[in-house]
Protein backbone atom coordinates (compact mmCIF):
# COMPACT_ATOMS: atom_id res chain seq x y z
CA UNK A 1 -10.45 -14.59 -27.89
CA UNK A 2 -7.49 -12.71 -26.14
CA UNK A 3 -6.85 -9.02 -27.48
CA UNK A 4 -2.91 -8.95 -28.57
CA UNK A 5 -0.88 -6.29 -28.89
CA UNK A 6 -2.59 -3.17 -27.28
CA UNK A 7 -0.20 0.08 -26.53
CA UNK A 8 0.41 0.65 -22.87
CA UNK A 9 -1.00 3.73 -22.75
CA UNK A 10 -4.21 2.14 -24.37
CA UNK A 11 -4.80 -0.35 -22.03
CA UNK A 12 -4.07 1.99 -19.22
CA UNK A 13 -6.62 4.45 -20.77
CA UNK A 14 -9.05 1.85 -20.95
CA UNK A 15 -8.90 0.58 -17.50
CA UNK A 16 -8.92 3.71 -15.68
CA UNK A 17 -12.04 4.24 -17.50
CA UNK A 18 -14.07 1.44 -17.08
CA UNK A 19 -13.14 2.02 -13.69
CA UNK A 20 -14.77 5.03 -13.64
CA UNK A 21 -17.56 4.05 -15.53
CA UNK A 22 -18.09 2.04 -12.61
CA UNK A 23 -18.09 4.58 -10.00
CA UNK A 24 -14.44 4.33 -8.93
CA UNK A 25 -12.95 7.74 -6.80
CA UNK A 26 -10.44 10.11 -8.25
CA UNK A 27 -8.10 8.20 -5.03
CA UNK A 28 -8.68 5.01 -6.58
CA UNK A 29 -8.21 5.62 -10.39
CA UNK A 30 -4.77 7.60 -9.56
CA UNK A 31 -3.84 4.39 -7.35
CA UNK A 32 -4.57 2.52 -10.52
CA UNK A 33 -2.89 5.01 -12.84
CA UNK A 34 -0.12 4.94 -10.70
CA UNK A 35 0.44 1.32 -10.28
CA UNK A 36 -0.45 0.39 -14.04
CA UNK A 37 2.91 2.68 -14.65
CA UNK A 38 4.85 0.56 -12.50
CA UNK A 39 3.93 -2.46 -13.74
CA UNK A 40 4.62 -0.56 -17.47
CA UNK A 41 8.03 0.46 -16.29
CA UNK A 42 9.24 -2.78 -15.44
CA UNK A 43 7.38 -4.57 -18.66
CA UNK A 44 9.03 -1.97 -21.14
CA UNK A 45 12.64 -2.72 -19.03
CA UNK A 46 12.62 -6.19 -19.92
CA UNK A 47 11.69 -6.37 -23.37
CA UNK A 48 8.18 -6.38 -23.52
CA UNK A 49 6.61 -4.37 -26.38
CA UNK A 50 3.00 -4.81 -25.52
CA UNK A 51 0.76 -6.32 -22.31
CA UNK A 52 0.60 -9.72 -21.69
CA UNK A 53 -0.71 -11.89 -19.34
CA UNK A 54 2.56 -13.80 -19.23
CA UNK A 55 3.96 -10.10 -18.67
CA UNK A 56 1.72 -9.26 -15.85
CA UNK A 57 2.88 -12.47 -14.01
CA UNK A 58 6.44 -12.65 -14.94
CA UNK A 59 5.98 -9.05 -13.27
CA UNK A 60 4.34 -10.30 -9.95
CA UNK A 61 7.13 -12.89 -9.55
CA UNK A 62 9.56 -10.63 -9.89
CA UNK A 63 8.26 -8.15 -7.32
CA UNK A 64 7.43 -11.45 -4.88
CA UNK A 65 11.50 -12.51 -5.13
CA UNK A 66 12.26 -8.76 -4.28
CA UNK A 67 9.69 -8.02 -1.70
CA UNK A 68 7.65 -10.26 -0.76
CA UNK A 69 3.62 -10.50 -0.12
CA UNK A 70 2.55 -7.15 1.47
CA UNK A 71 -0.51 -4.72 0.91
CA UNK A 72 0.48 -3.20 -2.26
CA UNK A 73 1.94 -6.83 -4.18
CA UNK A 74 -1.94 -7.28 -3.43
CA UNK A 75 -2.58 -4.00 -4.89
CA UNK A 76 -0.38 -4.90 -8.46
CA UNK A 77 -2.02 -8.29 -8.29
CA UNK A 78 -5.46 -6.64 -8.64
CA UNK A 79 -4.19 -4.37 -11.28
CA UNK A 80 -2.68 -7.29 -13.40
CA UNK A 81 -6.10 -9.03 -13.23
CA UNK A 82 -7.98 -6.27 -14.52
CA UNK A 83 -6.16 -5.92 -17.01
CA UNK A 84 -6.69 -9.11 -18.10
CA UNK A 85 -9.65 -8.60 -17.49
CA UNK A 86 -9.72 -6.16 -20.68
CA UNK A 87 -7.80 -8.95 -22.94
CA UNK A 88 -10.54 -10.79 -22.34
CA UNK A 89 -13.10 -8.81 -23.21
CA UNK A 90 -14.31 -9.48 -19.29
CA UNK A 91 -15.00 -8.01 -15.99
CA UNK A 92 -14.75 -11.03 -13.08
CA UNK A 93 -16.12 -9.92 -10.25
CA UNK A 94 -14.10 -11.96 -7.58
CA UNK A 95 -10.28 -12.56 -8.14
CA UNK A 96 -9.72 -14.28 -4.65
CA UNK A 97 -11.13 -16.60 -2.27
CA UNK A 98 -14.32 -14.66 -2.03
CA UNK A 99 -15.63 -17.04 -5.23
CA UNK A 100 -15.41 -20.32 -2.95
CA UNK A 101 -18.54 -22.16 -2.28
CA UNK A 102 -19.95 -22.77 1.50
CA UNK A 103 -22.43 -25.42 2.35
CA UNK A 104 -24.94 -23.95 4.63
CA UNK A 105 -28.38 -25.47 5.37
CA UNK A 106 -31.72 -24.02 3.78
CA UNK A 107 -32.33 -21.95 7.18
CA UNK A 108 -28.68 -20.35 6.75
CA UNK A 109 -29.28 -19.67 3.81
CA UNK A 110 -32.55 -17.84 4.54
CA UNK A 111 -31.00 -15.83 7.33
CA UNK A 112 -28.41 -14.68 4.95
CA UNK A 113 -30.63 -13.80 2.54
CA UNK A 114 -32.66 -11.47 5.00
CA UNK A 115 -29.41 -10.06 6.73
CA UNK A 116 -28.03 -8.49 3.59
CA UNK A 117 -31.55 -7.36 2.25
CA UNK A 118 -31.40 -5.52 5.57
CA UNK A 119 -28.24 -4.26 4.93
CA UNK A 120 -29.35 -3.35 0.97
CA UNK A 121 -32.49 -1.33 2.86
CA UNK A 122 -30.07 0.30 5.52
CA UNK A 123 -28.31 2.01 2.49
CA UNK A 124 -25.27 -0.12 2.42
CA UNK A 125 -23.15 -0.24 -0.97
CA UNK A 126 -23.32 -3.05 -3.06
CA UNK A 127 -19.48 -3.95 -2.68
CA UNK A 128 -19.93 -3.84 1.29
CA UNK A 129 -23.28 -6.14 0.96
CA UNK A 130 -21.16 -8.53 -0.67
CA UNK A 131 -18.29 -8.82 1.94
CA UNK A 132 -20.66 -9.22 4.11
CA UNK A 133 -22.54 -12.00 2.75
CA UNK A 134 -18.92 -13.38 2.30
CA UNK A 135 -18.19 -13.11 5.94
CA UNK A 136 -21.15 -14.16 7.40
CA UNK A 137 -21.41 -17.51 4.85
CA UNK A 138 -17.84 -18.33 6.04
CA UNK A 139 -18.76 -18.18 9.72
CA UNK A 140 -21.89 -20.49 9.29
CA UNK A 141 -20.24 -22.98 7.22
CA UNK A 142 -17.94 -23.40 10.44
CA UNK A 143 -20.99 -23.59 12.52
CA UNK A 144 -22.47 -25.72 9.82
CA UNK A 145 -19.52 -28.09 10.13
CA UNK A 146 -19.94 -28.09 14.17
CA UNK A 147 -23.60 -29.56 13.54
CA UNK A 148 -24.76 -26.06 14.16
CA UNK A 149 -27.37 -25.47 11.38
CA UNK A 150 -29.81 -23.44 12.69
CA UNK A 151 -29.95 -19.66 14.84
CA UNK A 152 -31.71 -21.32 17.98
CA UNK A 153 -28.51 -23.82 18.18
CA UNK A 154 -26.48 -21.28 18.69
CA UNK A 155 -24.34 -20.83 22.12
CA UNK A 156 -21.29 -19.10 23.04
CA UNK A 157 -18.86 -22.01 22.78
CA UNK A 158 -19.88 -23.12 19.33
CA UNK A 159 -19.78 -19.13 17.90
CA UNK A 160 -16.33 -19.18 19.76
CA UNK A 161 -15.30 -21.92 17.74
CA UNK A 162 -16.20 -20.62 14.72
CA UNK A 163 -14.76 -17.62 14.36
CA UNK A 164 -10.91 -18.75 15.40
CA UNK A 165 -11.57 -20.72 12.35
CA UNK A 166 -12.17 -17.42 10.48
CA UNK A 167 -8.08 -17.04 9.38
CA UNK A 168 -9.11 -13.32 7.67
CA UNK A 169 -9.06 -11.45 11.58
CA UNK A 170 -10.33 -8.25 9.45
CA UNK A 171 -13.85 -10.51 9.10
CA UNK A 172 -14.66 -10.39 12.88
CA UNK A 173 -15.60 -7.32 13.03
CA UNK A 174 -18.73 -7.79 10.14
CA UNK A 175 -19.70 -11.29 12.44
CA UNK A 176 -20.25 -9.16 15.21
CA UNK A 177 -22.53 -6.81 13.34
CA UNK A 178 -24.50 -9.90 11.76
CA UNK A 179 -24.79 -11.18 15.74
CA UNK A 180 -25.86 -7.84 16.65
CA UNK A 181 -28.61 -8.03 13.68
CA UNK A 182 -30.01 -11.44 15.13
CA UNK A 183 -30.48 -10.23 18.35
CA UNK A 184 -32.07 -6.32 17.63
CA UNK A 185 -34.09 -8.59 15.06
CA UNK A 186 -35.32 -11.66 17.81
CA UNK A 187 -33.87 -14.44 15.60
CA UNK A 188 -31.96 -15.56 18.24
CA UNK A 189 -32.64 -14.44 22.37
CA UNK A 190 -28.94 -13.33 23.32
CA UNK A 191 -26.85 -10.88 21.82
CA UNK A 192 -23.37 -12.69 21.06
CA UNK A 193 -21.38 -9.97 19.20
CA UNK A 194 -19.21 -9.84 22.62
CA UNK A 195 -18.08 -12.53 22.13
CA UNK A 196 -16.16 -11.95 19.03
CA UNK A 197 -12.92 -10.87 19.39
CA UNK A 198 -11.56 -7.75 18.31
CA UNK A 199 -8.69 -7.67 16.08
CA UNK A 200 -6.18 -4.18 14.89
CA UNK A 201 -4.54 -4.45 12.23
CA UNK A 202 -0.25 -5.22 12.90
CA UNK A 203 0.86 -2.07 12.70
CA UNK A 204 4.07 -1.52 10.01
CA UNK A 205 6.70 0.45 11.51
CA UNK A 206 8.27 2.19 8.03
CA UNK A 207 11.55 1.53 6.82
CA UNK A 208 14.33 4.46 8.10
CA UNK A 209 17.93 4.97 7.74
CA UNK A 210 19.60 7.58 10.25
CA UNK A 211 20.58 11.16 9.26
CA UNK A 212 24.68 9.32 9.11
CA UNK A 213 23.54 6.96 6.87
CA UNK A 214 21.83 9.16 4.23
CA UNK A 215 24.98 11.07 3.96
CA UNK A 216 27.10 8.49 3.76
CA UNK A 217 24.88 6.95 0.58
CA UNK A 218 24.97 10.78 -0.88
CA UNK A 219 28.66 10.48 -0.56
CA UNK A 220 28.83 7.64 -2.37
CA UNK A 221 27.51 8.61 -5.57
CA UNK A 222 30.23 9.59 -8.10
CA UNK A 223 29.43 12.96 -9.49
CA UNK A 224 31.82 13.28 -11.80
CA UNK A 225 29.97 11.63 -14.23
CA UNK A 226 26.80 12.54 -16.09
CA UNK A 227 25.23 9.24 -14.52
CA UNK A 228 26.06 10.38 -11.18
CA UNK A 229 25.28 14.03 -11.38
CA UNK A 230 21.64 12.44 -12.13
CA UNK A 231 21.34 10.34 -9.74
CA UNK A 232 22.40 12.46 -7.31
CA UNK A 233 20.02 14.84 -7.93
CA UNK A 234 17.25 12.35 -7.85
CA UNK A 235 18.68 11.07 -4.28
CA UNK A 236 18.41 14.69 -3.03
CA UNK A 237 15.03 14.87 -4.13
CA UNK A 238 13.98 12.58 -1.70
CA UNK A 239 16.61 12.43 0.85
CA UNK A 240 15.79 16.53 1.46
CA UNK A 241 12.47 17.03 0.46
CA UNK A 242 10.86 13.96 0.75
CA UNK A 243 9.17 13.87 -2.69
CA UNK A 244 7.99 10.37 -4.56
CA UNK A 245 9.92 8.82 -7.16
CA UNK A 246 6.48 9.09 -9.48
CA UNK A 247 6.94 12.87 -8.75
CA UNK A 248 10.96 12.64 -9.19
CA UNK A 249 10.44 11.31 -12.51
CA UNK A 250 7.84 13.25 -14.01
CA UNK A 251 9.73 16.20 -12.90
CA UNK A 252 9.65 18.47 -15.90
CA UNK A 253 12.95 21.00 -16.56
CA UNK A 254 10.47 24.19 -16.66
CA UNK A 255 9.09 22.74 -13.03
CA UNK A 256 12.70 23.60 -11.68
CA UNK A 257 14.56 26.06 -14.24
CA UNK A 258 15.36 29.38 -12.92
CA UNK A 259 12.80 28.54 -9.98
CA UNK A 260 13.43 28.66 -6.15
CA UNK A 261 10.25 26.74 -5.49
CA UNK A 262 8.66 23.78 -6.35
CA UNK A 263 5.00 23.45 -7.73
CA UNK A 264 3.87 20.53 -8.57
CA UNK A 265 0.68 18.41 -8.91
CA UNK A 266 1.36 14.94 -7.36
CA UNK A 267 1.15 11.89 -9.36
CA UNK A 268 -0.44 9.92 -6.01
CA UNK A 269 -3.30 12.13 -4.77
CA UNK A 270 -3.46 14.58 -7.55
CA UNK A 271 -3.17 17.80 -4.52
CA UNK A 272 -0.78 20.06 -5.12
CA UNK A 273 2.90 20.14 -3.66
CA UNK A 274 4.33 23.71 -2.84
CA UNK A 275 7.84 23.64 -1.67
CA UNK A 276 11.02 25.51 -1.66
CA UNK A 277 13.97 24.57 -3.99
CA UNK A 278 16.61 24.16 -1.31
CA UNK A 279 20.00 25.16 -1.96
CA UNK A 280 21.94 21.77 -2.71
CA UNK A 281 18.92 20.63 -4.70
CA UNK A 282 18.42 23.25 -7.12
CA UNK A 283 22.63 23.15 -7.58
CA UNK A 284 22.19 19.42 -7.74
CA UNK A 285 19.62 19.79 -10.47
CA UNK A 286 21.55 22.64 -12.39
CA UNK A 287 24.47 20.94 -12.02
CA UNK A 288 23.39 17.57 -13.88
CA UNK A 289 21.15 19.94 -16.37
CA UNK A 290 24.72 21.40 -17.23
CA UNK A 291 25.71 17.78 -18.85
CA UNK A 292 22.65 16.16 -19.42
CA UNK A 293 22.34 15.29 -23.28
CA UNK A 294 20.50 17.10 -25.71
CA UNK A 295 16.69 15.53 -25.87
CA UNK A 296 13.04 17.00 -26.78
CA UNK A 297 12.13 15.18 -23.50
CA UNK A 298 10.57 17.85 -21.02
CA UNK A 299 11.43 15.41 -18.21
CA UNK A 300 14.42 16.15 -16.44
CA UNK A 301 16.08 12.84 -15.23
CA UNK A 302 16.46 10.83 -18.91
CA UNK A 303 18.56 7.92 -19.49
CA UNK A 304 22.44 8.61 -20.13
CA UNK A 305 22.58 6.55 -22.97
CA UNK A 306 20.17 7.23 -26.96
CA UNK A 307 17.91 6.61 -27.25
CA UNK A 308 16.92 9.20 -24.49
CA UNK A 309 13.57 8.35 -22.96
CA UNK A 310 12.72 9.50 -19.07
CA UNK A 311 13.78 7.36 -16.52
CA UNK A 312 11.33 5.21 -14.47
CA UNK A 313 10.87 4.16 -10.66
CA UNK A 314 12.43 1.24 -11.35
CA UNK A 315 15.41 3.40 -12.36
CA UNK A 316 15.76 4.91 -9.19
CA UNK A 317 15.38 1.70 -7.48
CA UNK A 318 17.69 -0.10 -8.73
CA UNK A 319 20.15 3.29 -8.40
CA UNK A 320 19.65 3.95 -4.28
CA UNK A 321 20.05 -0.20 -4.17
CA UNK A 322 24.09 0.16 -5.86
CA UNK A 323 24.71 3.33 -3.65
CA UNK A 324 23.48 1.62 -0.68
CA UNK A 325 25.81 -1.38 -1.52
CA UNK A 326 28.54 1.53 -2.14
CA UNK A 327 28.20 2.99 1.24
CA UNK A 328 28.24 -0.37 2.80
CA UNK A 329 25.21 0.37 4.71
CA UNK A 330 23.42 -3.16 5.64
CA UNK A 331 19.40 -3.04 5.55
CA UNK A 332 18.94 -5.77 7.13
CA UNK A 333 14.71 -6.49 7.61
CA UNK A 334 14.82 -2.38 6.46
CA UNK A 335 13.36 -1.99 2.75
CA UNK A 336 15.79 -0.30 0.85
CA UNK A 337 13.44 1.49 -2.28
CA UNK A 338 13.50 5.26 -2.63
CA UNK A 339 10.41 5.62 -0.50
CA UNK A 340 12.80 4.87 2.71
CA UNK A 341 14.37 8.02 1.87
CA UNK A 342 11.35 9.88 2.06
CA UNK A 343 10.32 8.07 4.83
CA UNK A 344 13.49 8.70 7.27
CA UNK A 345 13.17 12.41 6.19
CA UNK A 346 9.95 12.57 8.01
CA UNK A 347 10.69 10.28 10.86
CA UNK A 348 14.25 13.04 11.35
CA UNK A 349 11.85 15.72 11.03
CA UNK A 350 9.33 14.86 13.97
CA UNK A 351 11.92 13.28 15.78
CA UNK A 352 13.53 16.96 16.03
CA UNK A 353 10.16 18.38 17.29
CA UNK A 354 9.42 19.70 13.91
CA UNK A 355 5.41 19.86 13.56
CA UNK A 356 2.82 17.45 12.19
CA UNK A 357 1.67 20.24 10.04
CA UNK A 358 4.59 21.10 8.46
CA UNK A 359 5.96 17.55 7.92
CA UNK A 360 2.47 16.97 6.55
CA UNK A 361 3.01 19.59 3.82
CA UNK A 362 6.59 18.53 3.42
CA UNK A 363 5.52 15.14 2.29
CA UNK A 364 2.32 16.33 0.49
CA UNK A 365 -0.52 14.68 2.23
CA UNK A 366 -3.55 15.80 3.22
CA UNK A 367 -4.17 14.48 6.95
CA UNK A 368 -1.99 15.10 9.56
CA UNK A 369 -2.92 11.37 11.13
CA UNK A 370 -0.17 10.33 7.91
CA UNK A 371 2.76 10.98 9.19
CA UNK A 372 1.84 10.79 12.90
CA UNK A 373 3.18 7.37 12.99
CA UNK A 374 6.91 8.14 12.32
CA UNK A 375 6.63 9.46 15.64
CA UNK A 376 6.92 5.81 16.80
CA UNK A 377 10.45 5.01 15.04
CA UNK A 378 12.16 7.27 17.79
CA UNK A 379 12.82 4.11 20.39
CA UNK A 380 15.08 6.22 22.71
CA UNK A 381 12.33 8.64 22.54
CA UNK A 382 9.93 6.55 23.57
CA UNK A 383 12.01 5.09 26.48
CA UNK A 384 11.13 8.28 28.47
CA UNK A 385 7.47 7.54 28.54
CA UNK A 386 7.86 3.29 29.33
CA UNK A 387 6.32 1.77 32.40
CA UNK A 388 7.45 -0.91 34.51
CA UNK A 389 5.00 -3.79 34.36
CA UNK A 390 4.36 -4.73 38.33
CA UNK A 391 5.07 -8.50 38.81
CA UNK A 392 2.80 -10.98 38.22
CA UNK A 393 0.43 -11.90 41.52
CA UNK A 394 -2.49 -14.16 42.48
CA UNK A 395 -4.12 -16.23 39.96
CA UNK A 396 -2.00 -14.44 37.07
CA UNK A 397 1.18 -16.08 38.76
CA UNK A 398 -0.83 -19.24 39.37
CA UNK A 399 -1.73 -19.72 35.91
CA UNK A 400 1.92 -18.51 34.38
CA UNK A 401 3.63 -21.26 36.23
CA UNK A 402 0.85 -24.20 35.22
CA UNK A 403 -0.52 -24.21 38.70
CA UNK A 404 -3.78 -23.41 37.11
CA UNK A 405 -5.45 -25.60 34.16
């Protein structure tokens, strides 16, 4: 029977503990912790007193009309079924396409069998044996299906075959290890992993606004009011120093009060963030702290309106999106959430020669290889370093203009 009616913070509590009752990271349980306060946010916003599981997908639509699939929709969607997970007193191991059934002869089956005992014995984790017995059963079933039932039927155009079937690209790479394994091993008399293709991930260029832009939606925000005064304040947080909204809005008043630095322990990765209070912040902050209204809530940024509770992500989200409008700024394919501030602080910063390292503590991370890729947004940068292809010649040309089959 379905549990009804558990507190937010109960069902959070219990989640990030089972997950590390199962041997979770820190990394992962503050992903979870993190994203279980999104999904919260939004629940609490629209009139939900309790979790659901009508919540958690009424949620998950509404983030798919806004944004779309991308990698962390897939993350909420994982949190939402764990959580319902815990309403149903369950713990499913598979909440994809990883639970569908192959049909692979007995001797498929066998070699399976042996390759991820192997791969138990080599010290592999449980969680990686099982991708790779997913991986491997999908790429014999398409051998299977190409009368291919056996390892001594194998041959480079049916293997070929088989793994442009294989629509997950991030799968090739664990075929090639299992070909590798069949040849160290003498199952088979050829190694085949070469033939596999490789595959890289697409990489995602982040979403930036120029340094003109910013300003203009800074400009835009009204602060005479006690509404704009705070969201002001929150825009400079990120628009100069780059913080998270998560870190924005768990800002307490003693984290800020009669301070000219900033230390803070991140919500994300749980380091801590050492920065200075620069000048228009801190009067930014003092400024809306002047007419904020009288709560017990140590938080700084609360709602203008009683009852007075801290503001959420979604706040702030749904804030930058009016001033954007305001400024008449057009986003086009550009996301327009409060992490595009952050990011276009760091893409200005190394695009101004400003180092990794100190863009790295800027933004709080821990590896400089983070923030390396802003380098990449700089086009007219980049334009310095292009090459001119040389023209097409011999049996290239032949085969670009069909005079080769």
């Amino acid at each position: 029977m379905q549990r009804q009616n558990d507190s937010f913070e109960e069902l959070k509590t219990e989640l990030l503990e089972r997950l590390e009752a199962r041997g979770c990271t820190s990394i992962t349980i503050t992903g979870y912790r993190y994203q279980c306060n999104c999904i919260f946010a939004w629940l609490q916003e629209n009139g939900y007193g309790s979790y659901s599981k009508e919540g958690g997908t009424a949620f998950l639509q509404d983030y798919y009309s806004k944004h779309g699939g991308n990698q962390y929709y897939d993350a909420l969607k994982t949190v939402v079924y764990r959580l319902n997970d815990i309403l149903d007193a369950a713990w499913n191991d598979v909440h994809s396409d990883k639970g569908k059934h192959f049909d692979l002869s007995a001797e498929w089956i066998k070699t399976v069998d042996r390759y991820c005992c192997w791969a138990d014995e080599t010290g592999h984790a449980p969680g990686t044996i099982k991708n790779k017995r997913y991986a491997i059963s999908w790429f014999l079933s398409e051998l299977s299906k190409l009368q291919c039932c056996s390892p001594d039927q194998l041959s480079p155009i049916l293997i070929t075959s088989a793994s442009v079937k294989i629509s997950d690209h991030n799968l090739w790479g664990e075929i090639r290890v299992f070909l590798r394994y069949l040849a160290e091993f003498e199952i088979v008399k050829l190694d085949y992993s070469t033939i596999i293709p490789h595959y890289n991930k697409p990489y995602v260029i982040p979403s930036v606004y120029s340094v003109e832009e910013i300003k203009r939606i800074e400009e835009s925000v009204d602060t005479c009011t006690v509404l704009g005064k705070r969201d002001y304040a929150m825009i400079l947080l990120a628009s100069r120093m780059g913080m998270r909204s998560g870190d924005i809005v768990k800002l307490k008043i003693g984290d800020v009060k009669d301070r000219s630095e900033l230390n803070i322990i991140q919500e994300k990765t749980g380091n801590i963030l050492h920065l200075p209070l620069i000048k228009e912040v801190r009067s930014a902050i003092e400024d809306y702290l002047s007419v904020r209204p009288s709560s017990p809530i140590e938080q700084i940024f609360i709602n203008v309106c009683a009852p007075y509770h801290a503001v959420t992500t979604s706040t702030r989200r749904k804030a930058l999106k009016k001033y954007m409008g305001l400024a008449g700024i057009d986003p086009g394919n550009r996301k327009c959430g409060p992490h595009a501030l952050r990011a276009s602080l760091a893409s200005s910063m190394v695009n101004d020669d400003i180092s990794y390292e100190t863009v790295r503590k800027v933004l709080g991370h821990s590896s400089n290889n983070a923030v390396k890729h802003y380098a990449r947004i700089d086009v007219e940068k980049l334009r310095r370093y292009s090459l001119t292809p040389p023209a097409p010649a011999g049996r290239f040309h032949a085969f670009l203009y069909g005079e080769v089959k």
